[in-house]
Protein backbone atom coordinates (compact mmCIF):
# COMPACT_ATOMS: atom_id res chain seq x y z
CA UNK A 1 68.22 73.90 142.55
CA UNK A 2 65.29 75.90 141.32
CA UNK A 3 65.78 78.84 139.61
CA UNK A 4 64.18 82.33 139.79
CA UNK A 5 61.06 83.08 138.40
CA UNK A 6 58.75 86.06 138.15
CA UNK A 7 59.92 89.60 139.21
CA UNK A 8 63.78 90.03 140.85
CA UNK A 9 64.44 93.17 142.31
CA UNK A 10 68.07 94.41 141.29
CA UNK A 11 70.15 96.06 143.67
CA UNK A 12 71.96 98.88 142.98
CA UNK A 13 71.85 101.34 145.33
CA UNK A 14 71.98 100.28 149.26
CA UNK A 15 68.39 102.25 150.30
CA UNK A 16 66.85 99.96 148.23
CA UNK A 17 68.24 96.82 150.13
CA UNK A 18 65.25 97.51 152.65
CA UNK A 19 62.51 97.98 150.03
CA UNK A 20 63.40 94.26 148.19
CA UNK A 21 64.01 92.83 151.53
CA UNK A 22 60.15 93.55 152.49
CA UNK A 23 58.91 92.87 149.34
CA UNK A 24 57.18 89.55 148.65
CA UNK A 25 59.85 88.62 145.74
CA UNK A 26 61.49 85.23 146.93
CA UNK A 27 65.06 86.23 144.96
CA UNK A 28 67.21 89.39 145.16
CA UNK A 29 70.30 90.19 142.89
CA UNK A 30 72.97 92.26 144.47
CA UNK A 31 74.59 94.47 141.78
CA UNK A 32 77.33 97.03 142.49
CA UNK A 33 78.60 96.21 145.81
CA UNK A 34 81.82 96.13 148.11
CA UNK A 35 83.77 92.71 149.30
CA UNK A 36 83.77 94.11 152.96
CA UNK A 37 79.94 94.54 152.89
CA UNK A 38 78.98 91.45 150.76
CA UNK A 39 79.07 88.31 153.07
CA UNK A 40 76.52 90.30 155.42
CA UNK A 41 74.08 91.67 152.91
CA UNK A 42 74.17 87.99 152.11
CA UNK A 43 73.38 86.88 155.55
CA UNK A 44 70.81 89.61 156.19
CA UNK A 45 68.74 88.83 153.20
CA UNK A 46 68.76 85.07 154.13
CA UNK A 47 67.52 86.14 157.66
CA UNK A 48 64.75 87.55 155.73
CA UNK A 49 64.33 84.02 153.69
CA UNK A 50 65.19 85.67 150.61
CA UNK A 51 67.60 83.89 147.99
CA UNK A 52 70.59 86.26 146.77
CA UNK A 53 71.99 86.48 143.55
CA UNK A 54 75.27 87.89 142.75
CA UNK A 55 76.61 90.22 140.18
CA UNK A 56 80.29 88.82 140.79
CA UNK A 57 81.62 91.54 137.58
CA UNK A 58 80.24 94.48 139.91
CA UNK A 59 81.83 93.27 143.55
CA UNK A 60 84.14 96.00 144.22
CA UNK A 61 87.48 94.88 145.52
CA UNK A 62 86.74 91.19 144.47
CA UNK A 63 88.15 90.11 141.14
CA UNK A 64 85.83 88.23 138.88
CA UNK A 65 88.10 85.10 138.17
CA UNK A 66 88.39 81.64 139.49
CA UNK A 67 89.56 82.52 142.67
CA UNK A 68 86.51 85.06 143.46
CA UNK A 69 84.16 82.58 142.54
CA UNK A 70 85.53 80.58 145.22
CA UNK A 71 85.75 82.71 147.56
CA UNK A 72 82.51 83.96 146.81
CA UNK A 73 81.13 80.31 147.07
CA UNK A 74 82.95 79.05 150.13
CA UNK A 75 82.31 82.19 152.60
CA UNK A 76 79.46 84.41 150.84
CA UNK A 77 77.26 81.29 150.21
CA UNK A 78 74.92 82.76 147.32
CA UNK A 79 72.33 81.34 145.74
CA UNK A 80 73.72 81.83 142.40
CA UNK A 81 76.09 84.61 140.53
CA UNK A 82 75.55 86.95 137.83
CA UNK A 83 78.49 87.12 135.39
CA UNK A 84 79.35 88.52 131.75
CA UNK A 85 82.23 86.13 131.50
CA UNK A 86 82.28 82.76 130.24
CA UNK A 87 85.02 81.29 132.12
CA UNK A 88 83.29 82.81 135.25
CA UNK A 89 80.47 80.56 134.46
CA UNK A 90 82.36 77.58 134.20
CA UNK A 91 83.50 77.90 137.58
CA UNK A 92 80.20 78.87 139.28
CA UNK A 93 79.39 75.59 137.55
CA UNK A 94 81.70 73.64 139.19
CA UNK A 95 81.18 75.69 143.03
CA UNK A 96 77.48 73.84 142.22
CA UNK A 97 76.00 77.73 142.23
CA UNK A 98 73.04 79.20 139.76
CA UNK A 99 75.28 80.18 137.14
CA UNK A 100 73.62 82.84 135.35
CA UNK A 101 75.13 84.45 131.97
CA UNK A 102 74.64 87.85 131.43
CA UNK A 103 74.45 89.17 127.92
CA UNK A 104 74.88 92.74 126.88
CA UNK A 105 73.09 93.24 123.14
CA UNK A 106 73.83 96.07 121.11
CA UNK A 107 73.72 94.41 117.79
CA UNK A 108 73.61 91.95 115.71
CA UNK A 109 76.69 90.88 115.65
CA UNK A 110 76.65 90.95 119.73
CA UNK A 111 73.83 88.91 119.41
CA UNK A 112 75.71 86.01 117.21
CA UNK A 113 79.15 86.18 119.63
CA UNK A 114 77.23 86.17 122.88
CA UNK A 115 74.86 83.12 121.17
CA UNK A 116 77.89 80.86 120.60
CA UNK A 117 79.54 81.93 124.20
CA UNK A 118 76.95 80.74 125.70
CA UNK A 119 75.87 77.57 123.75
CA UNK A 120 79.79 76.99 125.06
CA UNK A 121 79.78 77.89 128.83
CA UNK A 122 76.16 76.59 129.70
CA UNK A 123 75.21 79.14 132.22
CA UNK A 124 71.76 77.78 133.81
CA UNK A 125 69.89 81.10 133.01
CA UNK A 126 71.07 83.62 130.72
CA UNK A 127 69.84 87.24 131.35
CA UNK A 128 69.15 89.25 128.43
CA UNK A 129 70.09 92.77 128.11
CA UNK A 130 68.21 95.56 127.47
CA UNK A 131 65.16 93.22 128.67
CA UNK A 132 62.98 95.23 126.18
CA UNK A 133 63.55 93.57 123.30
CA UNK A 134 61.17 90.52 122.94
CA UNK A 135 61.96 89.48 119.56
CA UNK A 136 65.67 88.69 120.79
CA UNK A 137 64.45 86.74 123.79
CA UNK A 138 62.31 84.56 121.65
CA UNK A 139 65.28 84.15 118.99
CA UNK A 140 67.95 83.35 122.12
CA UNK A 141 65.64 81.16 123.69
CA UNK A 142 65.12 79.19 120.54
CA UNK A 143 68.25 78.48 119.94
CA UNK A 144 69.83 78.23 123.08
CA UNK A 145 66.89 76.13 124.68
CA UNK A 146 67.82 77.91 128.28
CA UNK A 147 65.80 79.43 130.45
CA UNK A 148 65.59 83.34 129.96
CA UNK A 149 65.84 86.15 132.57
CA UNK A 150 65.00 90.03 130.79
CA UNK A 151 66.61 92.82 132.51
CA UNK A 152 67.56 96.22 131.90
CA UNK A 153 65.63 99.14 130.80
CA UNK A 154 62.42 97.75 132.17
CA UNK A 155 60.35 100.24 133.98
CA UNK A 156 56.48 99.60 134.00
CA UNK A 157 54.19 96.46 133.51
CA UNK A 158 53.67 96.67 130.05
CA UNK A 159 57.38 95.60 129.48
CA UNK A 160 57.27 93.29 132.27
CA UNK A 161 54.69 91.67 130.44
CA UNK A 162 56.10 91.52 126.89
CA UNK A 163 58.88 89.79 128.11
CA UNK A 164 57.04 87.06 129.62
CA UNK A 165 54.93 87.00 126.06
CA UNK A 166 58.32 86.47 124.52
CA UNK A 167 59.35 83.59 126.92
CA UNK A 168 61.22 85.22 129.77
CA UNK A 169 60.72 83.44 132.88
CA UNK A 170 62.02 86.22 135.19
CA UNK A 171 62.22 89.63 134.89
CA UNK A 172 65.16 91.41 136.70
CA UNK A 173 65.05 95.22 137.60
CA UNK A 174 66.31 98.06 139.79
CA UNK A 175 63.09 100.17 139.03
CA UNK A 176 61.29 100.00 142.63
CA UNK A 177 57.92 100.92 140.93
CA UNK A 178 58.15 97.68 138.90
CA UNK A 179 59.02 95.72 142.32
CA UNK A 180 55.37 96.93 143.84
């Protein structure tokens, strides 16, 4: 399956469901939401031919292991999930989902760990955050050779476009004035 590529609108908050679901933007990621709501934001945005990604670590009510993968896999029926966890990865892998690793930098030594967790796991895109950073997403795409999603922290073009510049293929963000 292809992956995403240019701008992903990030949901956080529901009143911004609408807004990403009329936007031109062919992928969505759904962050912070509820197991009872989940299966028909899902549906909705595919209604609206838009391909959903999941943030399985923010699904409240839904425990990000094994068994919420599958779940999430057999009756959600994402696109792909969003996870901070290795052995989540693993078993997106297996479900045949967009496994995409998350990766929270704060230093350097963040920046080593998360490098050999995910030279291990072999998440199809890893997301790098804060997205603003584009020295980082050159060095992790270097050496991890996979394809690079920035989020977090970006809020106007000219970060949007130094990611890119640093190799980012997609940019992922909750700020609607990015989105337009």
């Amino acid at each position: 399956m292809k992956g995403p590529t240019g701008i992903i609108p990030a949901i956080r908050q529901l009143k911004d469901f609408e807004k990403a679901l009329n936007s031109d933007y062919e992928w969505i990621v759904l962050l912070e939401t509820r197991l009872g709501q989940i299966k028909s934001l899902v549906d909705y945005a595919k209604r609206k031919d838009k391909k959903v990604l999941i943030h399985l670590d923010l699904v409240q009510g839904l425990k990000a292991d094994e068994y919420g993968v599958e779940y999430i896999a057999r009756e959600v029926k994402p696109e792909g999930i969003l996870t901070t966890r290795n052995s989540v990865v693993e078993s997106v892998k297996k479900h045949k989902l967009l496994a995409i690793q998350r990766l929270f930098l704060l230093d350097s030594l963040s920046l080593d760990n998360n490098l050999k967790l995910s030279s291990r796991s072999k998440a199809d895109f890893i997301e790098v955050l804060p997205g603003t950073i584009p020295q980082v997403i050159k060095e992790i795409k270097v050496q991890t050779d996979i394809p690079i999603i920035a989020g977090g922290l970006i809020r106007n073009n000219e970060e949007v476009q130094a990611a890119y510049n640093a190799g980012a293929i997609a940019i992922s963000t909750s700020s609607t004035k990015v989105w337009n």
